[in-house]
N, C-alpha and C. Protein backbone atom coordinates (compact mmCIF):
# COMPACT_ATOMS: atom_id res chain seq x y z
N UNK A 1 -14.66 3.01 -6.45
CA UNK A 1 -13.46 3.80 -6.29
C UNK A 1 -13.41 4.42 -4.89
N UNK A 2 -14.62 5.01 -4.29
CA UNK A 2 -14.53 5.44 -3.26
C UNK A 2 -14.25 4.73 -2.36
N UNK A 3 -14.82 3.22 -2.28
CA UNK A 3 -14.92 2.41 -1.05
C UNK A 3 -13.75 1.90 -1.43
N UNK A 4 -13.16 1.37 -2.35
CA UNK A 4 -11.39 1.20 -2.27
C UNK A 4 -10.05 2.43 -1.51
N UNK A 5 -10.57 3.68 -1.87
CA UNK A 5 -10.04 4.03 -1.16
C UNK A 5 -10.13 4.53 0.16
N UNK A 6 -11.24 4.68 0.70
CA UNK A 6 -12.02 4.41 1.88
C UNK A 6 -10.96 3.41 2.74
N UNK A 7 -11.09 2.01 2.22
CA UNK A 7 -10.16 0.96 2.49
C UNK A 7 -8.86 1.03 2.65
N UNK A 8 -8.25 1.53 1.52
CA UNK A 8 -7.10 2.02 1.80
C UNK A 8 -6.48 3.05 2.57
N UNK A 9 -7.29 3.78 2.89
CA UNK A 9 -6.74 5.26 3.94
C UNK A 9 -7.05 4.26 5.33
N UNK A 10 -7.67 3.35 5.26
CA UNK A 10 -7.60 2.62 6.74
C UNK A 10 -6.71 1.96 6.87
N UNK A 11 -5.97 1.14 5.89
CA UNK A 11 -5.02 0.34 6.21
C UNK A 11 -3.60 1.09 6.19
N UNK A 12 -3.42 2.67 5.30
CA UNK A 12 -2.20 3.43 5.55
C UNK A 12 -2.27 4.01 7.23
N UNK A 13 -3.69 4.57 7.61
CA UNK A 13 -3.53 4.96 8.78
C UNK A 13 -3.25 4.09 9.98
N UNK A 14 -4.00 2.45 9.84
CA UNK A 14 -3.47 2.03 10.48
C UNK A 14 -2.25 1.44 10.87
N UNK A 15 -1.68 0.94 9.64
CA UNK A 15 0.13 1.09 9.31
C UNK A 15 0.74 1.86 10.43
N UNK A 16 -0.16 3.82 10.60
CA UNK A 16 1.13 4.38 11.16
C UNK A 16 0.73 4.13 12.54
N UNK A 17 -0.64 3.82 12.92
CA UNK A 17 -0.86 3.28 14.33
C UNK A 17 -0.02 1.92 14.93
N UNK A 18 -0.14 1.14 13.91
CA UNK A 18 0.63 0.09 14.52
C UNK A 18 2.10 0.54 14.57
N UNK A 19 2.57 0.74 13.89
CA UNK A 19 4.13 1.35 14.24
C UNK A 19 3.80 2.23 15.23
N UNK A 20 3.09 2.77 15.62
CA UNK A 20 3.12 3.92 16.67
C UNK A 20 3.19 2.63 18.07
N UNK A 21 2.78 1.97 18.33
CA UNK A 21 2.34 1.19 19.16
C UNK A 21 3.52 0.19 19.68
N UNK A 22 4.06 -0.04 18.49
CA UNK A 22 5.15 -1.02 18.43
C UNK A 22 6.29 -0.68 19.66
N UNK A 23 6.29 0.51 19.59
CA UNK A 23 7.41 1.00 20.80
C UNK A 23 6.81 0.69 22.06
N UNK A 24 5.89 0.76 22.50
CA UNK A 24 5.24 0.49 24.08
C UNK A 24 4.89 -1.25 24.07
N UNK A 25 5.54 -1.29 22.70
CA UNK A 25 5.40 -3.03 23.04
C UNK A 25 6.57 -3.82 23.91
N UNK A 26 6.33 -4.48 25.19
CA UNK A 26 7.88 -5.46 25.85
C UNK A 26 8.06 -6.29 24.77
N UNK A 27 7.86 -7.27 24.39
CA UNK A 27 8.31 -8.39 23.63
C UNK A 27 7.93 -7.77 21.61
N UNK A 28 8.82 -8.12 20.63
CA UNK A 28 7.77 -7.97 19.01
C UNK A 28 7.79 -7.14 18.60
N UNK A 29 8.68 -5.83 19.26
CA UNK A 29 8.56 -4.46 18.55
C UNK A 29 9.06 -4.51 17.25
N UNK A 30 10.17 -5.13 17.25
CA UNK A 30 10.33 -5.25 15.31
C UNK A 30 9.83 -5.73 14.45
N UNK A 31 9.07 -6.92 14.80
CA UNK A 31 7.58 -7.73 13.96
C UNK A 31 6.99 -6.73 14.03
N UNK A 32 6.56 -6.00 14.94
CA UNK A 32 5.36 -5.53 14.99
C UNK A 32 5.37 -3.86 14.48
N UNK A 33 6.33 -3.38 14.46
CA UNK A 33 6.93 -2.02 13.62
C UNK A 33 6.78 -2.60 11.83
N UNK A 34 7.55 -3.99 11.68
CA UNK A 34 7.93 -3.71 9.96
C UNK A 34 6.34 -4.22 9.55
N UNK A 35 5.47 -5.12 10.62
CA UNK A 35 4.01 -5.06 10.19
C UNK A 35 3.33 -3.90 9.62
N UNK A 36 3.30 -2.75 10.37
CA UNK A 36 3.06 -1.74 9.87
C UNK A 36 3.64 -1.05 8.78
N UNK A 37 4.61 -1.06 8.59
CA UNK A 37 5.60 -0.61 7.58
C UNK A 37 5.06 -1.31 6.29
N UNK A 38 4.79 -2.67 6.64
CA UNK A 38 3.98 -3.34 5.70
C UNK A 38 2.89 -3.13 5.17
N UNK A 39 1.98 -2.69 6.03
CA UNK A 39 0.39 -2.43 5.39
C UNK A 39 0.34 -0.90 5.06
N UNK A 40 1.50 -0.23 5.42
CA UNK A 40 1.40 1.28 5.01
C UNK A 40 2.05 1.29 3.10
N UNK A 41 3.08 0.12 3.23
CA UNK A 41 3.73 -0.30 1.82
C UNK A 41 2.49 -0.80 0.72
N UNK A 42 1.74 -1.53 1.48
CA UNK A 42 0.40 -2.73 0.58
C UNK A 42 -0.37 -1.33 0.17
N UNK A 43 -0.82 -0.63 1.15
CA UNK A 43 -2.18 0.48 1.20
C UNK A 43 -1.79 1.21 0.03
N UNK A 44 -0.11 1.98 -0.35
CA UNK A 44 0.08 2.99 -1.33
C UNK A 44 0.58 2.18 -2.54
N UNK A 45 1.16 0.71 -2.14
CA UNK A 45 0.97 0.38 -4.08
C UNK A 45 -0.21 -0.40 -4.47
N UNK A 46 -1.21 -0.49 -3.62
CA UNK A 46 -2.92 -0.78 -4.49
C UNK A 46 -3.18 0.65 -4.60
N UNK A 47 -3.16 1.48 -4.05
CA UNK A 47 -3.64 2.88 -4.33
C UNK A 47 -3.36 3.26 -5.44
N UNK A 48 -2.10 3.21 -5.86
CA UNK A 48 -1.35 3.50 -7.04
C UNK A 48 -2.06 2.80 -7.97
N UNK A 49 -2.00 1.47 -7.92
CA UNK A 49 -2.30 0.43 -9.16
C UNK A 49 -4.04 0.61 -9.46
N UNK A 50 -4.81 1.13 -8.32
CA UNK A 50 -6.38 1.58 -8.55
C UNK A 50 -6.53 2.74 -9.18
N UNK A 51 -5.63 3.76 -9.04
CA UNK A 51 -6.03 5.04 -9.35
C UNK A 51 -6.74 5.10 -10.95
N UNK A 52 -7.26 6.59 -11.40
CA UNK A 52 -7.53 6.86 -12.15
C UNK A 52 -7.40 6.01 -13.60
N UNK A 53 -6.33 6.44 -14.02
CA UNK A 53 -5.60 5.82 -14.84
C UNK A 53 -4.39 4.63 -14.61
N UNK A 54 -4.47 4.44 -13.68
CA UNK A 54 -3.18 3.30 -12.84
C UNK A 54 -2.11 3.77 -13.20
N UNK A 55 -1.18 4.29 -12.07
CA UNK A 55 0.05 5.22 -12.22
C UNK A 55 0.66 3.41 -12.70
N UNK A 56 0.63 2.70 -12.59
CA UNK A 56 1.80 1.59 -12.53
C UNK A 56 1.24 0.74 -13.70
N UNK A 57 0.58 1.20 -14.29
CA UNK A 57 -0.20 0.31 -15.66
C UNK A 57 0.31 0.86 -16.90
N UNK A 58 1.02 -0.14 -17.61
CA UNK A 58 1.63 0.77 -18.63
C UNK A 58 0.99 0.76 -19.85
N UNK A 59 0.39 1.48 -21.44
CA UNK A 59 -0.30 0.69 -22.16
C UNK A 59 0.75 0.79 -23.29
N UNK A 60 1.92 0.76 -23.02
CA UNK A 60 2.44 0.46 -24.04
C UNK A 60 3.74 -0.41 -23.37
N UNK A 61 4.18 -1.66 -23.71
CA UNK A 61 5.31 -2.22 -23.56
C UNK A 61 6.57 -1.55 -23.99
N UNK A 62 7.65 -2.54 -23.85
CA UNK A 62 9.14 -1.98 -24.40
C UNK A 62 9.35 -1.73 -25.81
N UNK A 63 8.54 -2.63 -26.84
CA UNK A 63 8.89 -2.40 -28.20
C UNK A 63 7.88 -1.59 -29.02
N UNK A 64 7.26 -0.89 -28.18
CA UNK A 64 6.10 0.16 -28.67
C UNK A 64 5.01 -0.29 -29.29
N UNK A 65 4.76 -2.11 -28.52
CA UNK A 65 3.36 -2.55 -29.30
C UNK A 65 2.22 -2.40 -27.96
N UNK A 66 1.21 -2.93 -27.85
CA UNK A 66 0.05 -2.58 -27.02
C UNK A 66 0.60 -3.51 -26.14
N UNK A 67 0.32 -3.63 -24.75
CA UNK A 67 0.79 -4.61 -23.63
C UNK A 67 -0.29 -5.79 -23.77
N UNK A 68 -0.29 -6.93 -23.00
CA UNK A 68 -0.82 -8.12 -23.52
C UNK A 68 -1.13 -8.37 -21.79
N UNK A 69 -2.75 -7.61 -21.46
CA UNK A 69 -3.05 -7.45 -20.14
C UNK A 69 -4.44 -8.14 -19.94
């Protein structure tokens, strides 16, 4: 748990580095902005889906039987 999120606070922080960067770029600033935008997006929904109890894990489906996981 730790070293996952270990992992993950590197890839949100670096998210905001690369977008930080993206502006002093001549050529790619928009590749290279929504890149970041990207790994800051990846970093907080594995975070989510690792946590404790997995905010995004449901244990009950729509018709109130057990999910089939």
């Amino acid at each position: 748990m730790i070293l996952s999120f270990i992992f993950f606070m590197i890839l949100f922080l670096g998210g905001f580095w690369v977008m930080g960067i993206s502006f002093g770029l001549p050529d790619f600033q928009a590749l290279v902005f929504i890149g970041g935008l990207l790994l800051i997006c990846i970093s907080l929904a594995f975070m989510m889906r690792e946590g404790r109890s997995g905010a995004t894990r449901r244990s009950k489906n729509w018709d109130g039987g057990p999910a089939a996981s």
